[in-house]
N, C-alpha and C. Protein backbone atom coordinates (compact mmCIF):
# COMPACT_ATOMS: atom_id res chain seq x y z
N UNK A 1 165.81 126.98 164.00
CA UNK A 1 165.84 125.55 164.23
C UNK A 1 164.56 124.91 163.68
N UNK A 2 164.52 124.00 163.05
CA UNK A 2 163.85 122.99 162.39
C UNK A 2 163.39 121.71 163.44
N UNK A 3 162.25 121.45 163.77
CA UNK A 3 161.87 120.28 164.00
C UNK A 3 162.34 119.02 162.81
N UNK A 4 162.72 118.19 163.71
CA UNK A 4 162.74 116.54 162.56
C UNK A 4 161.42 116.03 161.53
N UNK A 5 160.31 116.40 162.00
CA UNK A 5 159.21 115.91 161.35
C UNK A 5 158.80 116.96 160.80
N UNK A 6 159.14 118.00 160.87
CA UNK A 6 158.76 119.58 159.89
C UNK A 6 159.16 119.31 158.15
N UNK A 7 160.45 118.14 157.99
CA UNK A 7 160.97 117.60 156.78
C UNK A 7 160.61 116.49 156.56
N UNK A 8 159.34 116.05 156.80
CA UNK A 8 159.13 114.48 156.73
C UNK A 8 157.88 114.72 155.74
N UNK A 9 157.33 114.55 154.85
CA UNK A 9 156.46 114.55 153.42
C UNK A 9 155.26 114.05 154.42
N UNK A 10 155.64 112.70 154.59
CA UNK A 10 154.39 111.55 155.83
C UNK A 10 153.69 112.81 156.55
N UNK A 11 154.33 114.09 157.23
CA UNK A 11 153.34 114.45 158.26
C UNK A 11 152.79 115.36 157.54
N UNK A 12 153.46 116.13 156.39
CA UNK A 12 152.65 117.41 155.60
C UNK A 12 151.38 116.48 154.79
N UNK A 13 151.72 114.95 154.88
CA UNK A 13 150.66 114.59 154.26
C UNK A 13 149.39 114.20 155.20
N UNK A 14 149.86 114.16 156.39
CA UNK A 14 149.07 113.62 157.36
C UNK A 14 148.10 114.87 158.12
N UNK A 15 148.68 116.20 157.85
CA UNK A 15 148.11 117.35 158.27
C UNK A 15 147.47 117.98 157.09
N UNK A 16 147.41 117.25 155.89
CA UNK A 16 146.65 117.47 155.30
C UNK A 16 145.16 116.86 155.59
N UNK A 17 145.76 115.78 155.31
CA UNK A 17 144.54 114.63 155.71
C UNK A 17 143.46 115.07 156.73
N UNK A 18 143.95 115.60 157.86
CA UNK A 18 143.20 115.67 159.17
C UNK A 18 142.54 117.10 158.55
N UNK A 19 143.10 118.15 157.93
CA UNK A 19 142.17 119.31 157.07
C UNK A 19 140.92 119.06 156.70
N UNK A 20 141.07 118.01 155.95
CA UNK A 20 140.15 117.67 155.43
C UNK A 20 139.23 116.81 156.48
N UNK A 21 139.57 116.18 157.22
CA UNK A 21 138.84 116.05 158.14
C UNK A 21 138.23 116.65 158.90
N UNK A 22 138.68 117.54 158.86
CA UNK A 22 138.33 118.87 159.90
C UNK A 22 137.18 119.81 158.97
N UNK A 23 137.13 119.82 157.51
CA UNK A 23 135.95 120.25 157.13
C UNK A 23 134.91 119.84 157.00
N UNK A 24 135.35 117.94 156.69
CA UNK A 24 134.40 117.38 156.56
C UNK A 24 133.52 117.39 157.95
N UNK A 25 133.63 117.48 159.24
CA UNK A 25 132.84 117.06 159.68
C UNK A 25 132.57 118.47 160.22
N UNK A 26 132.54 119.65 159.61
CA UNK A 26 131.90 120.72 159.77
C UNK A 26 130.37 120.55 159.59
N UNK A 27 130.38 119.36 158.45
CA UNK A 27 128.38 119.44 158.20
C UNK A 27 128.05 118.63 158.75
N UNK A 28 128.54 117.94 160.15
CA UNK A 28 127.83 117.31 160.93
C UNK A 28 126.88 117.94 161.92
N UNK A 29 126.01 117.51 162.37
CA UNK A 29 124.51 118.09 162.95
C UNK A 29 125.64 118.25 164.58
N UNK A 30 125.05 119.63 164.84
CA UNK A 30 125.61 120.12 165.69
C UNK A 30 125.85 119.10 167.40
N UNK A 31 124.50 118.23 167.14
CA UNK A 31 124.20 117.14 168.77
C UNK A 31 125.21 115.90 168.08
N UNK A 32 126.32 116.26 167.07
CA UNK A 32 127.28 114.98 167.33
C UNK A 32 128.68 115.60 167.53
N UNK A 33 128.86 116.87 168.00
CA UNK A 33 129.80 118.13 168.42
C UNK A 33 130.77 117.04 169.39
N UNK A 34 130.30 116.58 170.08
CA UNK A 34 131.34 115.85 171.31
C UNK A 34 130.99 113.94 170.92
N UNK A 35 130.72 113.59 169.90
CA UNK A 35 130.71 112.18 169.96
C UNK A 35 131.19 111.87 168.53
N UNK A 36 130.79 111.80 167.44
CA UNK A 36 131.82 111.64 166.29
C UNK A 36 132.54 112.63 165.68
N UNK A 37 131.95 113.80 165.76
CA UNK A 37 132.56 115.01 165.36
C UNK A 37 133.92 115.15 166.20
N UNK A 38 133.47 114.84 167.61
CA UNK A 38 134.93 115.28 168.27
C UNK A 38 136.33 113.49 168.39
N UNK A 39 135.36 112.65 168.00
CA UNK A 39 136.08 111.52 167.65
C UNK A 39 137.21 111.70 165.84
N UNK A 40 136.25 111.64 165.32
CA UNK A 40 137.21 112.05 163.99
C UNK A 40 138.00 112.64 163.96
N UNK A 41 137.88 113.89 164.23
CA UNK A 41 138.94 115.03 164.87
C UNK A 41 140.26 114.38 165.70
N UNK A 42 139.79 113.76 166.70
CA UNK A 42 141.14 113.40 167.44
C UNK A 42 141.73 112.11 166.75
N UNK A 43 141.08 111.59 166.86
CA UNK A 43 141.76 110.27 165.82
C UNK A 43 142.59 110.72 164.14
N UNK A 44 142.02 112.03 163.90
CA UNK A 44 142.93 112.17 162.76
C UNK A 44 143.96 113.33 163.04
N UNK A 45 143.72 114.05 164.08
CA UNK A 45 144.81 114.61 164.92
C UNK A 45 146.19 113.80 164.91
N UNK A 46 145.51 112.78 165.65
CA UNK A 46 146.44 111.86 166.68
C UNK A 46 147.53 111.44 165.31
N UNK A 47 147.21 111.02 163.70
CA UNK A 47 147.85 110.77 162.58
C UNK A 47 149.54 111.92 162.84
N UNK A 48 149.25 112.90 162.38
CA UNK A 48 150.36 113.95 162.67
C UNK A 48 150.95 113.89 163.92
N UNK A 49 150.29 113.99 164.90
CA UNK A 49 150.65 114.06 166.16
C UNK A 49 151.44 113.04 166.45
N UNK A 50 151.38 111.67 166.09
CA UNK A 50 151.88 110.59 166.16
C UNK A 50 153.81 110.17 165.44
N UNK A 51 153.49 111.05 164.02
CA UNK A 51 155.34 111.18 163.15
C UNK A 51 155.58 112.05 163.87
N UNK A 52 154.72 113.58 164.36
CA UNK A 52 155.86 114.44 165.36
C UNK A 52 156.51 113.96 166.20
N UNK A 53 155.92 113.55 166.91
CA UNK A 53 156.43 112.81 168.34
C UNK A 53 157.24 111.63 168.38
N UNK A 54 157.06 110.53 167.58
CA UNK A 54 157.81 109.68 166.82
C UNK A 54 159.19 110.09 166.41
N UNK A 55 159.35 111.41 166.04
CA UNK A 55 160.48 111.77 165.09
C UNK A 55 161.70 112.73 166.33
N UNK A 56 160.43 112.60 167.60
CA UNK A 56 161.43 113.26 168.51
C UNK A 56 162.52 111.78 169.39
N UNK A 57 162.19 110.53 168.90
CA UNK A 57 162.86 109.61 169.43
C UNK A 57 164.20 109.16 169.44
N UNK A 58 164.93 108.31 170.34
CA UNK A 58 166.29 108.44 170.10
C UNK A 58 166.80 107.25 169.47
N UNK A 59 166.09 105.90 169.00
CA UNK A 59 166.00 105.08 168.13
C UNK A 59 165.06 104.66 167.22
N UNK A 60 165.81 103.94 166.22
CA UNK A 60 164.81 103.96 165.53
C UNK A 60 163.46 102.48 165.53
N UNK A 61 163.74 101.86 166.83
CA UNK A 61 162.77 101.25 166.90
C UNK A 61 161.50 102.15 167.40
N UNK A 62 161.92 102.94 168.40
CA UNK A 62 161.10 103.79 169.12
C UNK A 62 160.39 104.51 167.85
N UNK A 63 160.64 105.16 166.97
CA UNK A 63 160.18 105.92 166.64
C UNK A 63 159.18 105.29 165.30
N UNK A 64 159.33 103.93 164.58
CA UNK A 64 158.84 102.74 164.13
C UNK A 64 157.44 102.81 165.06
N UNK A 65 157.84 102.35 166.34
CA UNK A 65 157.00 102.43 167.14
C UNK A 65 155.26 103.73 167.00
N UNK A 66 156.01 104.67 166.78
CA UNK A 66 155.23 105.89 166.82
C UNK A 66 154.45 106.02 165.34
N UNK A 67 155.22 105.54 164.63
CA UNK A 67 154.75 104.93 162.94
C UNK A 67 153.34 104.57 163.09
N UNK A 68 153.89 103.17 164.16
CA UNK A 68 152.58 101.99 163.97
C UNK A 68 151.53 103.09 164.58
N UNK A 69 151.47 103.42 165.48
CA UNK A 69 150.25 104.13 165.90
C UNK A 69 149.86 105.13 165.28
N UNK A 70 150.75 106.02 164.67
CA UNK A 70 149.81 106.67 163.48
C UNK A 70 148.97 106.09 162.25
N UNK A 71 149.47 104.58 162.20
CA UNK A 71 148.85 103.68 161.23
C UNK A 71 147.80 103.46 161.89
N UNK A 72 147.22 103.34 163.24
CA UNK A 72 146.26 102.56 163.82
C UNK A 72 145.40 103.98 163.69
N UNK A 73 146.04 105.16 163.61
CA UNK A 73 145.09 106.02 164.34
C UNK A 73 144.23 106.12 162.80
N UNK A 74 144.96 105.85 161.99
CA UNK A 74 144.07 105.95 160.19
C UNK A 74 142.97 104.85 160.21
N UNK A 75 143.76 103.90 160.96
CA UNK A 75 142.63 102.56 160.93
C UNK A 75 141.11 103.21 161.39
N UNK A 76 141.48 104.07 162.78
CA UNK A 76 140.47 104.39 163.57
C UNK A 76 139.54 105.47 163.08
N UNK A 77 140.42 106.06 161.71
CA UNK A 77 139.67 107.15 160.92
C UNK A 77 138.97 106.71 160.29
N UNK A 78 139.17 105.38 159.52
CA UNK A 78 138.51 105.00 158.62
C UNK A 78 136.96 104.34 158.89
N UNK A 79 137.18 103.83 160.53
CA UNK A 79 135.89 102.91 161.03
C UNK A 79 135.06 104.07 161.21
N UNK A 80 135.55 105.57 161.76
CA UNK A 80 134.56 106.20 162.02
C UNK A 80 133.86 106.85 160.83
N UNK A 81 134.74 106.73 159.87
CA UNK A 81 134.16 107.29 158.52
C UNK A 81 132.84 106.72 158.02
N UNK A 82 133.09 104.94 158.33
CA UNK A 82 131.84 104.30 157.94
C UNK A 82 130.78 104.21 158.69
N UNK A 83 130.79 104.96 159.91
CA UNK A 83 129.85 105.25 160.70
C UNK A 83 128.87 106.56 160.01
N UNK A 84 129.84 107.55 159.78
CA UNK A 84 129.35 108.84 159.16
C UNK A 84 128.54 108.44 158.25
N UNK A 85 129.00 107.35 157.08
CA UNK A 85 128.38 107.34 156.39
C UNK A 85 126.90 106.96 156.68
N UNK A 86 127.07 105.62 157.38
CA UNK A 86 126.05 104.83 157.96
C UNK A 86 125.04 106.01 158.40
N UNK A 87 125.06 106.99 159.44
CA UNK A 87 124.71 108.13 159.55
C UNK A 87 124.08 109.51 158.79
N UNK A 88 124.48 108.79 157.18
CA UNK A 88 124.15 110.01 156.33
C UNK A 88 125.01 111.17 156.49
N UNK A 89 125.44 111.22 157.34
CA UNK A 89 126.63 112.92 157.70
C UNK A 89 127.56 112.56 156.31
N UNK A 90 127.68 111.74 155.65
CA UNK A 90 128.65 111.93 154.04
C UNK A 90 128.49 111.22 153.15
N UNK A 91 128.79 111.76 152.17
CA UNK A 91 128.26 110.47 150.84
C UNK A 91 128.96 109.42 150.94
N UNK A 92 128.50 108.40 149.89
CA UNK A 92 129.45 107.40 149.65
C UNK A 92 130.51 108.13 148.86
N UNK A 93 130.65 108.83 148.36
CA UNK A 93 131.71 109.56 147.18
C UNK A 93 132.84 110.30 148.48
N UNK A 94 132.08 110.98 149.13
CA UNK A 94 133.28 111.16 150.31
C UNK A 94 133.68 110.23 150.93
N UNK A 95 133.19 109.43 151.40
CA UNK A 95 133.57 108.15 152.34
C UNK A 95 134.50 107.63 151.32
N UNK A 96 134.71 107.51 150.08
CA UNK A 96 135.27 106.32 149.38
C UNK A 96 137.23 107.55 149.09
N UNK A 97 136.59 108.82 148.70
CA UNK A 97 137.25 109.70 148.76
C UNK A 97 138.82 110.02 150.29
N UNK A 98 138.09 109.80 151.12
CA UNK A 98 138.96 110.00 152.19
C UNK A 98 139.43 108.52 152.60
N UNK A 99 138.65 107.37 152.45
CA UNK A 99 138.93 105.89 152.39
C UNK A 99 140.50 105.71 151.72
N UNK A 100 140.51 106.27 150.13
CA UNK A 100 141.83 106.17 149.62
C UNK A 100 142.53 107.34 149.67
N UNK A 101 142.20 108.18 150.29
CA UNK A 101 143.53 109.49 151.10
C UNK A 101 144.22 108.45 152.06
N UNK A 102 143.21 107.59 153.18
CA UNK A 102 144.11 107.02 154.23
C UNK A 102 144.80 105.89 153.20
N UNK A 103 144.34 105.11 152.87
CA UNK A 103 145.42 104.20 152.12
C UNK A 103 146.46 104.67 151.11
N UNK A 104 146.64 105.63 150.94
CA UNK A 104 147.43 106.19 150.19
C UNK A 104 148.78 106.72 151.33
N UNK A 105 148.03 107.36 152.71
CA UNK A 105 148.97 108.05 154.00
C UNK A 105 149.51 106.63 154.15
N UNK A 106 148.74 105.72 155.03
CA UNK A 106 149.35 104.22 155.55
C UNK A 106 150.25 104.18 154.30
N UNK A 107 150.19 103.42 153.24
CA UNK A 107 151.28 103.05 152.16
C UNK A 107 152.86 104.11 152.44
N UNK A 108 152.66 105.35 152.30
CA UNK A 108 153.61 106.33 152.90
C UNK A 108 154.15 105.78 154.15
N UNK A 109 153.36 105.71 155.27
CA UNK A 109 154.27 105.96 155.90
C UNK A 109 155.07 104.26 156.56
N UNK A 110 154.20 103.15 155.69
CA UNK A 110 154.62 102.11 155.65
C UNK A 110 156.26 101.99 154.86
N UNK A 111 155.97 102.61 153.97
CA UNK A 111 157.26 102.73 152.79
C UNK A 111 158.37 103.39 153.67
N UNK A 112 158.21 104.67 154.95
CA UNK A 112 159.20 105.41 155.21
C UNK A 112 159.56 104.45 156.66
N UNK A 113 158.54 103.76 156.86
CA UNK A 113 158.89 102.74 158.13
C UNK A 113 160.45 101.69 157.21
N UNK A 114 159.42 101.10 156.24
CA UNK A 114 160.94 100.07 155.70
C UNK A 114 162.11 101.37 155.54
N UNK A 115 162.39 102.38 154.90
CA UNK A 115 163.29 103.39 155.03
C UNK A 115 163.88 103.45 156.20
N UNK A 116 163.22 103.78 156.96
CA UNK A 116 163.96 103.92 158.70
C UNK A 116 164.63 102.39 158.96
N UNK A 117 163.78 101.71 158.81
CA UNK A 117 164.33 99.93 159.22
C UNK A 117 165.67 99.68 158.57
N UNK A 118 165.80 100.12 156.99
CA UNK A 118 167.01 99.74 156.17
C UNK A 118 167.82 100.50 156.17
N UNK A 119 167.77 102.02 156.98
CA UNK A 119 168.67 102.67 156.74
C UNK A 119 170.02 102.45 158.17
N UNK A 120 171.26 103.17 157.85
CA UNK A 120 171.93 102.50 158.50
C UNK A 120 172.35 103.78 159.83
């Protein structure tokens, strides 16, 4: 048996995303372990976590629903990104780097939101 969101592109792209999140903030200084380190992490968790769970719904507003908040949770990746930077924990070349990974995920899973909306 197959999960619904195991075939969805949006979350293999979204568990990518958070990979990379997950290395990047490997070179963060160990005293930000539980405050941005463990913020980034969940906020780009929450991306995947958000079409899984979404895709377990029984309409498709509901699961639209679960869309938007994986959109917010990119929003929330992105503010903390410019903190990192602000911080020195990443270049501008990474910051700008993972900046258009999330706008590239949002556009996705904006595009598969109108999909779900138009389909019948």
């Amino acid at each position: 048996m197959a999960f619904r969101f195991e075939q969805l592109e949006i979350w293999h792209d979204a568990n990518q995303y958070v990979d990379t999140i997950y290395k990047t903030v490997k070179t963060f200084p160990k005293d930000e372990m539980f405050a941005l380190t463990d913020q980034l992490r969940r906020s780009a968790s929450s991306i995947a976590a958000n079409i899984a769970e979404g895709s377990g719904s029984t309409s498709k507003k509901d699961f639209m629903h679960y869309l938007d908040i994986a959109i917010k949770s990119i929003y929330e990746t992105v503010s903390h990104l410019y903190l990192a930077k602000t911080q020195n924990y990443i270049s501008e070349e990474q910051r700008i780097k993972l900046y258009t990974n999330a706008e590239i995920l949002t556009k996705k899973i904006q595009a598969f939101k109108g999909w779900l909306r138009n389909s019948s």
